[in-house]
Protein backbone atom coordinates (compact mmCIF):
# COMPACT_ATOMS: atom_id res chain seq x y z
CA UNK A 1 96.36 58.07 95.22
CA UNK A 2 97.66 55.22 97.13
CA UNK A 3 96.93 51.63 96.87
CA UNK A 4 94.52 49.94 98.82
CA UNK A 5 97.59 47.45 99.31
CA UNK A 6 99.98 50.76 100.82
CA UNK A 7 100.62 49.86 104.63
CA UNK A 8 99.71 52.99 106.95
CA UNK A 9 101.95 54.30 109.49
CA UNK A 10 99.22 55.04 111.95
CA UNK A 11 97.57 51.54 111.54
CA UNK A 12 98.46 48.57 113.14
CA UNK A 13 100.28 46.00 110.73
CA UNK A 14 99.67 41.72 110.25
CA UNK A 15 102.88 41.31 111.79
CA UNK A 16 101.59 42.66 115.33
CA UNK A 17 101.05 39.68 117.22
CA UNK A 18 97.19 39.29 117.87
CA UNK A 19 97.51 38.19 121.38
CA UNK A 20 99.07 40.15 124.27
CA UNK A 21 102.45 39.42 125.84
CA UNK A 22 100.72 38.71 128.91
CA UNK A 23 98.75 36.04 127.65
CA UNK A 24 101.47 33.75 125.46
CA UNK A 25 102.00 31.72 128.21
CA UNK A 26 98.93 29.90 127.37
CA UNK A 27 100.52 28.87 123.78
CA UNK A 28 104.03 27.39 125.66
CA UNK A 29 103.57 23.72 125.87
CA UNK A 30 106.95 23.86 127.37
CA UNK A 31 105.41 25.68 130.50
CA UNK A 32 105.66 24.41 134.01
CA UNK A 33 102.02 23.81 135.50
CA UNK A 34 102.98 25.09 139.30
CA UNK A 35 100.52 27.55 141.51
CA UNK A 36 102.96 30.40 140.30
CA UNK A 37 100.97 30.60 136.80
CA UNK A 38 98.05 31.05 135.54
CA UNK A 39 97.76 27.29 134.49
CA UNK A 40 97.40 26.02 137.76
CA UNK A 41 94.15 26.99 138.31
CA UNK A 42 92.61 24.50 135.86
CA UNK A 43 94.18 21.60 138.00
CA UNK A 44 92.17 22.66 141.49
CA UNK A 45 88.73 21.69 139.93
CA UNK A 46 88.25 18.83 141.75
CA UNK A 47 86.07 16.86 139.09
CA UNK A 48 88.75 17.73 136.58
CA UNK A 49 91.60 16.55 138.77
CA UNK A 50 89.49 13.36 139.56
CA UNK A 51 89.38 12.61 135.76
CA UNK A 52 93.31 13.19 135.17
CA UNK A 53 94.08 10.88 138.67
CA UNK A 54 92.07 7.48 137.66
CA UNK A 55 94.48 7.32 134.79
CA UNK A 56 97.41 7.01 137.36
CA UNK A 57 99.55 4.38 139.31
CA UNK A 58 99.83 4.12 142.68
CA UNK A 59 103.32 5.73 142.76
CA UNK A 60 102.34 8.57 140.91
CA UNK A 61 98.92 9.10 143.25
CA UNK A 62 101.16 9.28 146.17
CA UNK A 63 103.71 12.07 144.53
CA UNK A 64 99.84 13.51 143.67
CA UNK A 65 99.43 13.77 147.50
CA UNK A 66 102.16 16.03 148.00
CA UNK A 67 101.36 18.52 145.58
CA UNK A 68 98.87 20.64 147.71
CA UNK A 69 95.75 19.99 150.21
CA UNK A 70 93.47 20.27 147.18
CA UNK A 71 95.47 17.04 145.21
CA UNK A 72 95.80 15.28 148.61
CA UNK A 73 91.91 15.22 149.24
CA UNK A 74 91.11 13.71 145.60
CA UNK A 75 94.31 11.88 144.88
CA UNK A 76 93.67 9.78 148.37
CA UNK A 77 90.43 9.34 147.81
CA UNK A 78 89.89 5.49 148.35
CA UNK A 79 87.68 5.12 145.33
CA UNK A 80 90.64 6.31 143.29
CA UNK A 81 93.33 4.80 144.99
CA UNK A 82 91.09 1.05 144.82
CA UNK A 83 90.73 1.46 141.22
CA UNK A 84 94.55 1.89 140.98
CA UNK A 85 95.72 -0.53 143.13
CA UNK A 86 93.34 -3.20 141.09
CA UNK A 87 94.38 -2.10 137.35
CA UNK A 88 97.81 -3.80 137.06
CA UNK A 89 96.94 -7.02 137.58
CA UNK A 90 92.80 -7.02 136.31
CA UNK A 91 90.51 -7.51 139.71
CA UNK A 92 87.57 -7.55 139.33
CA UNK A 93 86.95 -5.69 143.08
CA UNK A 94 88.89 -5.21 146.36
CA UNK A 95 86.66 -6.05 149.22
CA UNK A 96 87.03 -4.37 152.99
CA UNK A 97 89.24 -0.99 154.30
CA UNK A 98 92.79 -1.38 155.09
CA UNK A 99 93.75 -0.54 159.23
CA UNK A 100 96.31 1.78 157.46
CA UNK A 101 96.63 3.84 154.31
CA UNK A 102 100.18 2.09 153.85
CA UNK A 103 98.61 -0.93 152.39
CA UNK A 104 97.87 1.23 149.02
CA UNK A 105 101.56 2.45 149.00
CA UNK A 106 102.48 -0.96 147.06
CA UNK A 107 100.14 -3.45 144.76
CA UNK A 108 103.64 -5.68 143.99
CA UNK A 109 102.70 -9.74 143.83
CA UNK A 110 103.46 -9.99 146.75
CA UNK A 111 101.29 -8.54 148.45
CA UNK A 112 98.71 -10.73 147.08
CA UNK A 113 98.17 -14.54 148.66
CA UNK A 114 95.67 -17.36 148.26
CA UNK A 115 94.08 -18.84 151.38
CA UNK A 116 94.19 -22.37 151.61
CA UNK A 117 92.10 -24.39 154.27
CA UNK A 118 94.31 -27.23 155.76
CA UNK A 119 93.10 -30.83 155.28
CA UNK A 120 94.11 -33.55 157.36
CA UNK A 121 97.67 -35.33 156.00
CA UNK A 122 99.00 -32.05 154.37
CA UNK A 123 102.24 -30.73 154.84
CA UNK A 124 104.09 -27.51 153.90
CA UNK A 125 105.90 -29.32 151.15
CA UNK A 126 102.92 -30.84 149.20
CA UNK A 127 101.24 -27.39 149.06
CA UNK A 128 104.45 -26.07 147.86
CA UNK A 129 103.84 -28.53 145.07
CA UNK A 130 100.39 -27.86 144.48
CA UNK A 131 100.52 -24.41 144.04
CA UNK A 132 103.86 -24.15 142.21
CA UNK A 133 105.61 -22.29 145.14
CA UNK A 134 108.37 -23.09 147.96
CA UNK A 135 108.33 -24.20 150.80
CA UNK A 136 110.57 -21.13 152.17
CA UNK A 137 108.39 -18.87 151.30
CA UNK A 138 104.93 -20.27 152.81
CA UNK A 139 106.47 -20.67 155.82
CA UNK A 140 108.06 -17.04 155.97
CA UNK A 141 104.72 -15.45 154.69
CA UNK A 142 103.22 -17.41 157.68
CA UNK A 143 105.77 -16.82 160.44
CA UNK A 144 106.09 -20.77 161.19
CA UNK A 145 109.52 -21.44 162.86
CA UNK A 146 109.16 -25.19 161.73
CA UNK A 147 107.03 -27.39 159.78
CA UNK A 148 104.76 -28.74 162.73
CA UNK A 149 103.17 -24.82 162.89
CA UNK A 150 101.07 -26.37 160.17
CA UNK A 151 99.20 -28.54 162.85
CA UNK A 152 97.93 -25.60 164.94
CA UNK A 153 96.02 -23.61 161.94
CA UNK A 154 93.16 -24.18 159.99
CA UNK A 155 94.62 -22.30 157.05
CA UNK A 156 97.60 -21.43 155.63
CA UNK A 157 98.03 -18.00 153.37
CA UNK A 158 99.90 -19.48 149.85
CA UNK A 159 102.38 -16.80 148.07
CA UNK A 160 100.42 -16.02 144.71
CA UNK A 161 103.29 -17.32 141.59
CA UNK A 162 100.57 -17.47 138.79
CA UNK A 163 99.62 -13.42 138.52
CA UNK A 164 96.83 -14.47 135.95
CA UNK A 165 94.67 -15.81 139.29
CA UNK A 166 94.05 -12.37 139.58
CA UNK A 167 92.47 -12.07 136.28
CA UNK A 168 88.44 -10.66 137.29
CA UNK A 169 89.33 -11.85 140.37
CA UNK A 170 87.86 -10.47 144.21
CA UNK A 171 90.82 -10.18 146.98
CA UNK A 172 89.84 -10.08 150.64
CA UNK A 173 91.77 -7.29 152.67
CA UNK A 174 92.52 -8.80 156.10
CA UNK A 175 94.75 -8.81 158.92
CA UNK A 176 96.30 -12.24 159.40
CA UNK A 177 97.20 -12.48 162.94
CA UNK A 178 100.00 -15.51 162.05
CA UNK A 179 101.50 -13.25 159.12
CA UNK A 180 101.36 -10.21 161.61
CA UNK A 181 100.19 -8.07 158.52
CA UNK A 182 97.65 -7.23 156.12
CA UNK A 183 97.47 -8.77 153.12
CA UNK A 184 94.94 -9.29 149.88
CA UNK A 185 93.74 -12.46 150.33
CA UNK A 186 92.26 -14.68 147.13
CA UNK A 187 89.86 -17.73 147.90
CA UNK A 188 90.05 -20.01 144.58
CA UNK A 189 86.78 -21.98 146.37
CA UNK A 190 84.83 -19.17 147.23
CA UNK A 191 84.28 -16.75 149.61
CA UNK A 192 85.33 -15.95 153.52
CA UNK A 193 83.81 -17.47 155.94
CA UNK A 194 82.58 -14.52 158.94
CA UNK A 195 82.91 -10.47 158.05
CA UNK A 196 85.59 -10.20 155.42
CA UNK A 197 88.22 -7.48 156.33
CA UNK A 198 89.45 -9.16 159.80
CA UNK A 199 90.64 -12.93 160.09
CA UNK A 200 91.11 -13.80 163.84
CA UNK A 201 93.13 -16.81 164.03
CA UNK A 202 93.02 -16.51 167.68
CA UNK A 203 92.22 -20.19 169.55
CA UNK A 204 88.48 -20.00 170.29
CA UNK A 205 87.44 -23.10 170.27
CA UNK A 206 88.24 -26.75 172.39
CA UNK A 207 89.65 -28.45 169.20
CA UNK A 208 91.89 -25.87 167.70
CA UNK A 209 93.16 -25.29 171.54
CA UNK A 210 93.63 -28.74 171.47
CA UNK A 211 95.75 -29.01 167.79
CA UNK A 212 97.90 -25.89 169.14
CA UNK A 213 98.91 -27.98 172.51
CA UNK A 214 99.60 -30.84 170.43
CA UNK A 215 101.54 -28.89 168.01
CA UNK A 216 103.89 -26.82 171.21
CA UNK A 217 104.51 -30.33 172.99
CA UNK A 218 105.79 -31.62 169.81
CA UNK A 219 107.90 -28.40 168.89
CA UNK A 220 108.85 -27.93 172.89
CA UNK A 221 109.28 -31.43 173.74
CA UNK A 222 107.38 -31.15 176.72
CA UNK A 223 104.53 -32.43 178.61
CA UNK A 224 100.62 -31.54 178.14
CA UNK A 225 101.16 -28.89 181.05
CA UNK A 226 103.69 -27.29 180.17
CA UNK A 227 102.66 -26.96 176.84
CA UNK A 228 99.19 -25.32 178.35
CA UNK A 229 101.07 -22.98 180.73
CA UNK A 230 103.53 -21.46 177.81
CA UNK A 231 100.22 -21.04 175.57
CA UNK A 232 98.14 -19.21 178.51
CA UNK A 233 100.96 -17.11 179.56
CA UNK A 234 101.04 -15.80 175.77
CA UNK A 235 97.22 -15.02 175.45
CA UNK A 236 96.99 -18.18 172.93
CA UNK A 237 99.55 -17.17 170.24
CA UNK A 238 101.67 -20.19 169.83
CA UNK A 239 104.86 -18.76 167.80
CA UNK A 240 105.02 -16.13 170.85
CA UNK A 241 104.41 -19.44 173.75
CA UNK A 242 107.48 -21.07 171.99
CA UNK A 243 109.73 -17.87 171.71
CA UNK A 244 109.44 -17.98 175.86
CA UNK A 245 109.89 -21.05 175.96
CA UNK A 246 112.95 -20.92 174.15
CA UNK A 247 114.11 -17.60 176.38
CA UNK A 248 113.56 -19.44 179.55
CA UNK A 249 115.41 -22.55 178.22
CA UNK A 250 118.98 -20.52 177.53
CA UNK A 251 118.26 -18.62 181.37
CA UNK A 252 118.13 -22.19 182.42
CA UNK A 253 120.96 -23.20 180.40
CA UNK A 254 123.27 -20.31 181.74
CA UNK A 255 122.45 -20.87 185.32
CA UNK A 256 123.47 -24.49 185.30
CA UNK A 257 119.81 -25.36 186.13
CA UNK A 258 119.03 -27.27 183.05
């Protein structure tokens, strides 16, 4: 009589492994997750992939993208890509679209600037002071070739140096005409004036015309017409009326005629 304990030839023993070769991929954390295994095919579930891609950074989104068309669609979703682009620094929302998907590429500080409305008797060197910044970089942010380009705007986008500004904050996506690029704007004393999204800093009206001529004959040192035939000639962007004049002042300069 043998034991109830006696292993049997014909009978399969404990040290058979209980789950198929075929199947111990699925107990290899050190797999790779690619379309060539069977893994992959829990990451093309579109809710599930939405879940794993609000946890990431912009970078990683964008590496996300490249994966296949089904990571693409849900890791550029702009939902997604908002919500990542706000987490580093705590906003409360991002208000308007971007004119191109590039703008999400970065969320660095500087991208980020306060607008600040100009009052009569400021310069570029007393907002440096009031906002803890330098002059240098205002004026580069703002593509002015001098300090008098202050006279010709009503506002003046302020490099952000205090990050905690952004703390439940709500940026304004626009295209500043003057900067020549988008850029998240921050209004410490409230909110846009017009639809948010698009700042036209385009002359429109008799008295800004009339601060930009002021601002070119002082710059140009040149008359009130001259000043007025550089500006119409450049479809009223002033930096662009005092790059021609400057062109047509070295032609004038090598021909002898000035």
């Amino acid at each position: 009589m043998s034991c109830c304990c006696d292993g049997n030839d014909d009978e399969p023993t404990l040290a058979t492994p209980l789950i198929s070769s075929s199947h111990s991929l699925l107990i290899d954390s050190t797999a790779t997750i690619s379309p060539m295994n069977s893994h992959f095919a829990a990451l093309t579930c579109p809710d599930t992939l939405r879940l794993i891609f609000q946890k990431l950074s912009l970078p990683d989104l964008a590496r996300a993208c490249c994966v296949c068309k089904t990571w693409n669609a849900v890791a550029s979703d702009e939902d997604i890509v908002a919500e990542a682009f706000k987490a580093p620094w705590r906003l409360l929302d991002v208000v308007g679209k971007p004119c191109s998907r590039s703008f999400w590429r970065d969320n660095g500080i500087g991208k980020f600037a306060i607008s600040h409305r100009i009052l009569r008797g400021e310069t570029v060197a007393s907002l440096a002071v009031k906002y803890s910044s330098q002059v240098i970089d205002i004026k580069r942010l703002n593509n002015m070739m001098s300090d008098h380009g202050i006279y010709s705007r009503e506002r003046l986008l302020i490099p952000v140096s205090n990050p905690d500004i952004l703390i439940n904050g709500t940026c304004y996506i626009e295209l500043d005409t003057y900067a020549k690029r988008e850029v998240a704007v921050v209004y410490l004393d409230g909110k846009p004036e017009g639809k948010p999204g698009t700042l036209l800093n385009r002359v429109t009206s008799d008295r800004g015309k009339r601060r930009v001529i002021d601002s070119l004959k002082r710059s140009m040192q040149v008359d009130d017409g001259t000043a007025q035939y550089y500006l119409s000639i450049s479809d009223g962007d002033p930096r662009a009326a005092l790059s021609q004049f400057s062109s047509d002042l070295r032609w004038e300069r090598q021909t002898g005629l000035a």
